[in-house]
PDB file of N, CA and C in Angstrom:
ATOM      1  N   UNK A   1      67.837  50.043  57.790  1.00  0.00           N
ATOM      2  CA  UNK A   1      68.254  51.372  58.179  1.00  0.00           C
ATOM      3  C   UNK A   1      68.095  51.607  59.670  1.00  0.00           C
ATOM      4  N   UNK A   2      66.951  50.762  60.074  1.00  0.00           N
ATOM      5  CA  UNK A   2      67.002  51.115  61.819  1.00  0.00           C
ATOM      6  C   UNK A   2      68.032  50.879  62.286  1.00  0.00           C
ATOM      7  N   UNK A   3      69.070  49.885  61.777  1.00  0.00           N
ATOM      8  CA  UNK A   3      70.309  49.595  63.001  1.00  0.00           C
ATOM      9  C   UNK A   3      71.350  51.284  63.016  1.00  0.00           C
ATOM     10  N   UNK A   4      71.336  51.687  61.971  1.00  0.00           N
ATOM     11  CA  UNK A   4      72.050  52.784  61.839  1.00  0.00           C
ATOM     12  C   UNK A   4      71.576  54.138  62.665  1.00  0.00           C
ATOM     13  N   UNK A   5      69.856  53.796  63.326  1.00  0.00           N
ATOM     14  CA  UNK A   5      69.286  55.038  63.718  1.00  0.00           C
ATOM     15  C   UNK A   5      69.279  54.686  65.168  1.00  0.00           C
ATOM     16  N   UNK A   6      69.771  55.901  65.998  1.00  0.00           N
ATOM     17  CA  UNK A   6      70.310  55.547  67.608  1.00  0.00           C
ATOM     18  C   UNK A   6      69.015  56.334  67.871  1.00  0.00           C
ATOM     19  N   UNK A   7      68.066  55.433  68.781  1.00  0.00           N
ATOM     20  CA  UNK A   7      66.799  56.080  69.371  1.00  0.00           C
ATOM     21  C   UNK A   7      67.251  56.958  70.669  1.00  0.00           C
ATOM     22  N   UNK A   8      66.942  58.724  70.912  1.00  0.00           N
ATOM     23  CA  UNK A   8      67.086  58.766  72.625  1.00  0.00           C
ATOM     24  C   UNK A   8      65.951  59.063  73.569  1.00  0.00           C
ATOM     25  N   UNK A   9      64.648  59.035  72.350  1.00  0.00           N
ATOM     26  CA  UNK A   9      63.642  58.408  73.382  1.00  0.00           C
ATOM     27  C   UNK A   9      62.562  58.168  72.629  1.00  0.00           C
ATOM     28  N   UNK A  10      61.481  57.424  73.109  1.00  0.00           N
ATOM     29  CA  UNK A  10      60.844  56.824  72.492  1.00  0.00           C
ATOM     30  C   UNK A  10      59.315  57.238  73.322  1.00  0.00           C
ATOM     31  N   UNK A  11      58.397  57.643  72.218  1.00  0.00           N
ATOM     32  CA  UNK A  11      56.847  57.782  72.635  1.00  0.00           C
ATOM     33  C   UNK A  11      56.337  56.956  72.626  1.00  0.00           C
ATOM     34  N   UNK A  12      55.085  56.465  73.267  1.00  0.00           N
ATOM     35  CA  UNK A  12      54.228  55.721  73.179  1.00  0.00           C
ATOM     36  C   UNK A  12      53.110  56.907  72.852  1.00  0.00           C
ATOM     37  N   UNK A  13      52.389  56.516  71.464  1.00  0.00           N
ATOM     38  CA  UNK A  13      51.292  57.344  71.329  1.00  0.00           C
ATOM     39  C   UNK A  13      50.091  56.472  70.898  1.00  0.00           C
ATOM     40  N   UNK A  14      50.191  55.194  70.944  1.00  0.00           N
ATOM     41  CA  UNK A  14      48.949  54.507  71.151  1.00  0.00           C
ATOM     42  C   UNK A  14      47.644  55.013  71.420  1.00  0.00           C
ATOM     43  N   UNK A  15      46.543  54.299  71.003  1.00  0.00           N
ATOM     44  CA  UNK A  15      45.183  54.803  71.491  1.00  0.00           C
ATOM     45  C   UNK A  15      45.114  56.206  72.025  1.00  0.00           C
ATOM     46  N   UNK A  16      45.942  57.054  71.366  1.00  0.00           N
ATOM     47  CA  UNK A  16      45.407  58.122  71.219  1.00  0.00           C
ATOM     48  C   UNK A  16      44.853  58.556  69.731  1.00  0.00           C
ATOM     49  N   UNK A  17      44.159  59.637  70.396  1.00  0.00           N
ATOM     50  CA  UNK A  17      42.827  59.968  68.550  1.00  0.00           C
ATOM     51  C   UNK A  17      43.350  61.561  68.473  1.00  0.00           C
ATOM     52  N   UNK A  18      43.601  62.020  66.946  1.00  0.00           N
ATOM     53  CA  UNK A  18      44.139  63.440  66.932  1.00  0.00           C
ATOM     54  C   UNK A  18      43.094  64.295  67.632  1.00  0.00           C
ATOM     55  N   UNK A  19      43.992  65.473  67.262  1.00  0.00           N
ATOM     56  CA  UNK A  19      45.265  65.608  67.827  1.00  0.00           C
ATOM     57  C   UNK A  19      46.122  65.619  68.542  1.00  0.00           C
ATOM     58  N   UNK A  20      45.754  64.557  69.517  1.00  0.00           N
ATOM     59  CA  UNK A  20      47.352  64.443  70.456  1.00  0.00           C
ATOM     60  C   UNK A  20      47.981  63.649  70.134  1.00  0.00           C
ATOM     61  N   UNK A  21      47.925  63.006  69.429  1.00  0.00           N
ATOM     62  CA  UNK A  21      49.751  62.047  68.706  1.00  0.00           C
ATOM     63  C   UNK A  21      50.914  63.796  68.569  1.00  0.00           C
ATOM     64  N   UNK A  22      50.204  64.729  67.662  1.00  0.00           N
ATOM     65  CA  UNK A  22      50.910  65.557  67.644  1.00  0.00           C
ATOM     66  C   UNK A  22      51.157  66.378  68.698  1.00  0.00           C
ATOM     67  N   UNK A  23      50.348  66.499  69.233  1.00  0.00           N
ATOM     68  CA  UNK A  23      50.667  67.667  70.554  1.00  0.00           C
ATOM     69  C   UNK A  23      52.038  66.800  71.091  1.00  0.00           C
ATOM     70  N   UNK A  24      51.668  65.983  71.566  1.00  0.00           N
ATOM     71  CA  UNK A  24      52.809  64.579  72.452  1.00  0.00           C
ATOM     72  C   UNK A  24      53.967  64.597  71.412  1.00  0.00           C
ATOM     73  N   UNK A  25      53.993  64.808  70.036  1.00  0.00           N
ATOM     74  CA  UNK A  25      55.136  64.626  69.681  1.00  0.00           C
ATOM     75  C   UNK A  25      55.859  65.949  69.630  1.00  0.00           C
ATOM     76  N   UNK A  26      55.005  66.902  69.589  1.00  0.00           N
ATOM     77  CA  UNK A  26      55.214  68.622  69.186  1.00  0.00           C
ATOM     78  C   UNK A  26      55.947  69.080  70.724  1.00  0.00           C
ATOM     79  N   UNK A  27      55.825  68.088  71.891  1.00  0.00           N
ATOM     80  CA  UNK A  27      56.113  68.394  73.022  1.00  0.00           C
ATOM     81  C   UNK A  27      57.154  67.706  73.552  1.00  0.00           C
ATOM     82  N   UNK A  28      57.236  66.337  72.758  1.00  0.00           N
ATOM     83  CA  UNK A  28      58.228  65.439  73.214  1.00  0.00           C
ATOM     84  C   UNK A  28      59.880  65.931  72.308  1.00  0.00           C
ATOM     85  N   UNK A  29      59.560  66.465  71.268  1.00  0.00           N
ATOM     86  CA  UNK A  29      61.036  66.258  70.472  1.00  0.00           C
ATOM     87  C   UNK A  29      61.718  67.956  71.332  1.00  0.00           C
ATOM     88  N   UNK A  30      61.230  68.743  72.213  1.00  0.00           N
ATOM     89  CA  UNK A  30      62.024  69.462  72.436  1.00  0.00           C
ATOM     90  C   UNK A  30      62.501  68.738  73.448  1.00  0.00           C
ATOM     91  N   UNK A  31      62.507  67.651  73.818  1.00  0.00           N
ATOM     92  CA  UNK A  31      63.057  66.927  75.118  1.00  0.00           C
ATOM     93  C   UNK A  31      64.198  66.538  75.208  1.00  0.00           C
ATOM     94  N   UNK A  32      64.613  66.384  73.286  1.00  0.00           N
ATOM     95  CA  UNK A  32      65.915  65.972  72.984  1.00  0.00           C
ATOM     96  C   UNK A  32      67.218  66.922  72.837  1.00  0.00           C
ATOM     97  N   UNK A  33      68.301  66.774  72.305  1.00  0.00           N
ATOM     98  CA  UNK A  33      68.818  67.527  71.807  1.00  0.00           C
ATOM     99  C   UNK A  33      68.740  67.784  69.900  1.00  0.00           C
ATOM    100  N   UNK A  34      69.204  68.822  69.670  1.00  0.00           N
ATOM    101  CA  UNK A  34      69.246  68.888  68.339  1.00  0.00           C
ATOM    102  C   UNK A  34      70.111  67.570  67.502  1.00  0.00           C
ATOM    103  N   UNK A  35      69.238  66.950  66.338  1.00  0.00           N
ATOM    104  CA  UNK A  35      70.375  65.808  65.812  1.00  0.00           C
ATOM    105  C   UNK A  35      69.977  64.498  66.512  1.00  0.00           C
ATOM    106  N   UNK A  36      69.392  64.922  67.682  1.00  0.00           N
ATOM    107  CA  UNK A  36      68.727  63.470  68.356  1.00  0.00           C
ATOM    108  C   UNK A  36      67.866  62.767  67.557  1.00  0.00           C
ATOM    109  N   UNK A  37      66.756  61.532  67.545  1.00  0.00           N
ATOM    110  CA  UNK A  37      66.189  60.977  67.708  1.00  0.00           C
ATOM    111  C   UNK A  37      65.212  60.425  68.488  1.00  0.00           C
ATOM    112  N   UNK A  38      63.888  60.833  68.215  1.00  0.00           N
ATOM    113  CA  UNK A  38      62.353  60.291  68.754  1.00  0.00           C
ATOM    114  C   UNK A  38      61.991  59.128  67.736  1.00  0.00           C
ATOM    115  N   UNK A  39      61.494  58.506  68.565  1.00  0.00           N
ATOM    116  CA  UNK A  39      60.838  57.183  68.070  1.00  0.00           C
ATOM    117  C   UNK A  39      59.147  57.520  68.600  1.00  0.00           C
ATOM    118  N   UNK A  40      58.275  57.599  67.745  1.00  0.00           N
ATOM    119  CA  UNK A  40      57.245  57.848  67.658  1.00  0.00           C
ATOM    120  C   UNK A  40      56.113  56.409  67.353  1.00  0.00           C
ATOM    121  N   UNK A  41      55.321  55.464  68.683  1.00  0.00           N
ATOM    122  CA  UNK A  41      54.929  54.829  67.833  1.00  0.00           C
ATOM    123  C   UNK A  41      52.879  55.184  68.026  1.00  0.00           C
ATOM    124  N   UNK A  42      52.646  55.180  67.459  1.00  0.00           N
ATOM    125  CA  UNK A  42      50.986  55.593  67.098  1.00  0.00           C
ATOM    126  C   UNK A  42      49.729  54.473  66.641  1.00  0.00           C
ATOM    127  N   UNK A  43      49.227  54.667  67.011  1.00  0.00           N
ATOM    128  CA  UNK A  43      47.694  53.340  65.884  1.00  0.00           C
ATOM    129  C   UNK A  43      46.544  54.391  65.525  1.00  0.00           C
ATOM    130  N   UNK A  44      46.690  55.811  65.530  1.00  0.00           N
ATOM    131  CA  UNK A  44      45.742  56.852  64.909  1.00  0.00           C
ATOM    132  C   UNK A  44      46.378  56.531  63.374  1.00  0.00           C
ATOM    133  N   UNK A  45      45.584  56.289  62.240  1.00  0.00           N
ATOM    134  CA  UNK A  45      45.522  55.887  60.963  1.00  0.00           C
ATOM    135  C   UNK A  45      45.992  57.229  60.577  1.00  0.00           C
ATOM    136  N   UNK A  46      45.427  58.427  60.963  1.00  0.00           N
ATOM    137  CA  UNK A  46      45.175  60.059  60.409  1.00  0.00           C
ATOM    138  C   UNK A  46      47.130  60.291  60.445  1.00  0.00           C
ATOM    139  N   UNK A  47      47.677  59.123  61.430  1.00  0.00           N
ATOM    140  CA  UNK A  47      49.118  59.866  61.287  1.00  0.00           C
ATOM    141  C   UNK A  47      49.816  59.947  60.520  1.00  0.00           C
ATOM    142  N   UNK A  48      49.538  58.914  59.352  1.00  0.00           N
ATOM    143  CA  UNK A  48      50.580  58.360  58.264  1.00  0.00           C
ATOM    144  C   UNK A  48      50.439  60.265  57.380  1.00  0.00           C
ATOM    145  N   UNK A  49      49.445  60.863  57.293  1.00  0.00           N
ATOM    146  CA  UNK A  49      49.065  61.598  56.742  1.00  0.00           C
ATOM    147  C   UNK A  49      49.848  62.944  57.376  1.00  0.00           C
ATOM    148  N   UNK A  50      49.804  63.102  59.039  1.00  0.00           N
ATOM    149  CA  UNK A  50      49.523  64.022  59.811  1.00  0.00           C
ATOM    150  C   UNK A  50      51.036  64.684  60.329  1.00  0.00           C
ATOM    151  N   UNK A  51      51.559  63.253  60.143  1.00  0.00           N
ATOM    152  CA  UNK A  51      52.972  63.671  60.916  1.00  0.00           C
ATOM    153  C   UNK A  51      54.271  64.013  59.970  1.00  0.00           C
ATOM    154  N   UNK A  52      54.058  63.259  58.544  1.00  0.00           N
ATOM    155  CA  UNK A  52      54.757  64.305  57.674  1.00  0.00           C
ATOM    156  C   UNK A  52      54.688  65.405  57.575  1.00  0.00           C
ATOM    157  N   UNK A  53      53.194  66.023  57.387  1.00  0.00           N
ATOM    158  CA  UNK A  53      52.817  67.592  57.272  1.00  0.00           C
ATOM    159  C   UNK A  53      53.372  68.403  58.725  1.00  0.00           C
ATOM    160  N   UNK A  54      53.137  67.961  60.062  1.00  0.00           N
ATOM    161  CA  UNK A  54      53.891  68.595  60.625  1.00  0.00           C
ATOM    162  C   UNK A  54      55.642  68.544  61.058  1.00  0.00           C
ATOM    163  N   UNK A  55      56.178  67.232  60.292  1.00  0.00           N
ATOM    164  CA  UNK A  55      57.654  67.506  60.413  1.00  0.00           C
ATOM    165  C   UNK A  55      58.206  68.400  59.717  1.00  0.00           C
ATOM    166  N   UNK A  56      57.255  68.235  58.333  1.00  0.00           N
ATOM    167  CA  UNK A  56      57.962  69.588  56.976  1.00  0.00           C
ATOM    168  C   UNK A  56      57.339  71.123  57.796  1.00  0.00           C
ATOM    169  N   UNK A  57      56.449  71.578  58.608  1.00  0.00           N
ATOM    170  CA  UNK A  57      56.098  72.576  58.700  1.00  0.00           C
ATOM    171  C   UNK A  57      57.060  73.096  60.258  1.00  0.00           C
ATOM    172  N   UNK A  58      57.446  71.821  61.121  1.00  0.00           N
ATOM    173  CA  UNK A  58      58.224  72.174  62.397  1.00  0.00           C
ATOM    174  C   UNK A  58      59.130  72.033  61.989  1.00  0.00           C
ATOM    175  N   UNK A  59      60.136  71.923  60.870  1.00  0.00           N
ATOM    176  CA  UNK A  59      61.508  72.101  60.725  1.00  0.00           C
ATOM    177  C   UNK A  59      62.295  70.616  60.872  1.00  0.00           C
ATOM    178  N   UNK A  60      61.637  69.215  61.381  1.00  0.00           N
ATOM    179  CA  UNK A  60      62.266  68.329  61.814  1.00  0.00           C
ATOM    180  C   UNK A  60      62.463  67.347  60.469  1.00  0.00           C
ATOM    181  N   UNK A  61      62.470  65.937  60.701  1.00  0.00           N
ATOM    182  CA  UNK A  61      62.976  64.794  59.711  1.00  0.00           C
ATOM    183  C   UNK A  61      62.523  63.678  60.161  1.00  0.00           C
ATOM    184  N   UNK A  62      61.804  63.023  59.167  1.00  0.00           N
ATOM    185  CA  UNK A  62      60.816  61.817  59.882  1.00  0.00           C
ATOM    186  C   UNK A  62      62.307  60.573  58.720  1.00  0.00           C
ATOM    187  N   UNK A  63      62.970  60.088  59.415  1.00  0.00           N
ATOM    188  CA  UNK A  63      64.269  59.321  58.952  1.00  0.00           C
ATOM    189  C   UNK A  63      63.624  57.904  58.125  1.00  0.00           C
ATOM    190  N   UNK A  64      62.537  57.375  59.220  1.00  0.00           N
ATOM    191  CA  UNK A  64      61.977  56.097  58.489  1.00  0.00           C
ATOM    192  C   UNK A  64      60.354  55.802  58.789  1.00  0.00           C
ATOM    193  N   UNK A  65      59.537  55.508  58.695  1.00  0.00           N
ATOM    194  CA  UNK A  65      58.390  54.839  59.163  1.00  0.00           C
ATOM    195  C   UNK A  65      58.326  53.505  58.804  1.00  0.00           C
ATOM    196  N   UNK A  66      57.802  53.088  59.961  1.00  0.00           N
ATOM    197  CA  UNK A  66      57.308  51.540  59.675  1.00  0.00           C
ATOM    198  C   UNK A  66      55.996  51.275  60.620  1.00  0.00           C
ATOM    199  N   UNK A  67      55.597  50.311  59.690  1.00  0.00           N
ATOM    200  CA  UNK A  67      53.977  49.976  60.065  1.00  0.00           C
ATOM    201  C   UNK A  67      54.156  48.459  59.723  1.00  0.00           C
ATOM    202  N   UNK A  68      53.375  48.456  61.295  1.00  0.00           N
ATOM    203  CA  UNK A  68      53.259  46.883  61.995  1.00  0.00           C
ATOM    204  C   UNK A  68      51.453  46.239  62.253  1.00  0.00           C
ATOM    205  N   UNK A  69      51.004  45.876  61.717  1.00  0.00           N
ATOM    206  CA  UNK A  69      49.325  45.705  62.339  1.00  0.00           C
ATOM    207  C   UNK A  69      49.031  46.897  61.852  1.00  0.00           C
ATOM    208  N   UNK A  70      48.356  47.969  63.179  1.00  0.00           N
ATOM    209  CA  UNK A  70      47.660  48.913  62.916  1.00  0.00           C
ATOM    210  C   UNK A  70      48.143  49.897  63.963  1.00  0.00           C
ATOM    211  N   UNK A  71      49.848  49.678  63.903  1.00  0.00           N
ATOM    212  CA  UNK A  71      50.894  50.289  64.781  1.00  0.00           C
ATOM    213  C   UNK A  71      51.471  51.355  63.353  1.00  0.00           C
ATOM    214  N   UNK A  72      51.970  52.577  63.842  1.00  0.00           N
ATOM    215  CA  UNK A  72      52.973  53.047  62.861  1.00  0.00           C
ATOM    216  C   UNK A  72      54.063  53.102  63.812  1.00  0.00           C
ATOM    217  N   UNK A  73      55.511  53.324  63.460  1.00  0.00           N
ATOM    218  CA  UNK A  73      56.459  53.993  64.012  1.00  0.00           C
ATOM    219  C   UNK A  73      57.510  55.167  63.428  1.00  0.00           C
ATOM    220  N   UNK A  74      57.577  56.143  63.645  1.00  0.00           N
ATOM    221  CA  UNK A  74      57.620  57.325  63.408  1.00  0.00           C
ATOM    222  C   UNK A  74      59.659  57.387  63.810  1.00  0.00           C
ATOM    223  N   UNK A  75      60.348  57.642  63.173  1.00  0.00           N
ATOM    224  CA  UNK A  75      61.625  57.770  63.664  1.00  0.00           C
ATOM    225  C   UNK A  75      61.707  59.282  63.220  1.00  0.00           C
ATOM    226  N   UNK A  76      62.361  60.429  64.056  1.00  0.00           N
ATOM    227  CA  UNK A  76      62.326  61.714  63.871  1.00  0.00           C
ATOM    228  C   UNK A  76      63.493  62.458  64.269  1.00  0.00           C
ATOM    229  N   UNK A  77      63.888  62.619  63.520  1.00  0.00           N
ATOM    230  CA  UNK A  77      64.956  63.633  64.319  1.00  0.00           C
ATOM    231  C   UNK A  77      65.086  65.295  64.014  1.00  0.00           C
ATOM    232  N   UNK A  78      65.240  65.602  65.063  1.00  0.00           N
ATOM    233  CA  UNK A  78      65.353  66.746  65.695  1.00  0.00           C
ATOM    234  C   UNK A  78      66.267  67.865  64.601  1.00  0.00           C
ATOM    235  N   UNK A  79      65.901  68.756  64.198  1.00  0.00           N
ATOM    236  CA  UNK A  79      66.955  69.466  63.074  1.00  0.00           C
ATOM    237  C   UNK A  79      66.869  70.447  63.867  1.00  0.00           C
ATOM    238  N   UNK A  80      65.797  71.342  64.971  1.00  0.00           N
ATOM    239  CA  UNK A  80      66.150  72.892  65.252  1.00  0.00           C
ATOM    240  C   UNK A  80      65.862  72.964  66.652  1.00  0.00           C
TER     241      UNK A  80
END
């Protein structure tokens, strides 16, 4: 499914510890346009948990995750 998902920008949220994966992402997806795509990638464990609850509560769409090592990557797009 990733070939089908056009990234237009991409976080690095590495070695960060909550909550700033979310702040950084809560700050990064207005960067896009609506319908865009953030690529979110993280190694806070708390995200697998953290970042669904705030896509369903900010209105957005987490399209795919994938987890690499003790990497996640977060694909998101923008609905509002």
């Amino acid at each position: 499914m990733s070939d089908d998902i056009t990234v237009t920008r991409e976080l690095d949220l590495r070695n960060l510890s909550c909550p700033m994966p979310l702040v950084k992402i809560s700050k990064g997806i207005k960067d896009v346009a609506v319908g865009q795509v953030v690529k979110a990638v993280t190694s806070d464990p708390g995200a697998l948990a953290d970042f669904p609850a705030w896509a369903k509560t900010s209105g957005n769409q987490i399209l795919k995750t994938e987890q690499a090592g003790d990497e996640t990557s977060f694909f998101i797009k923008r609905l509002k």
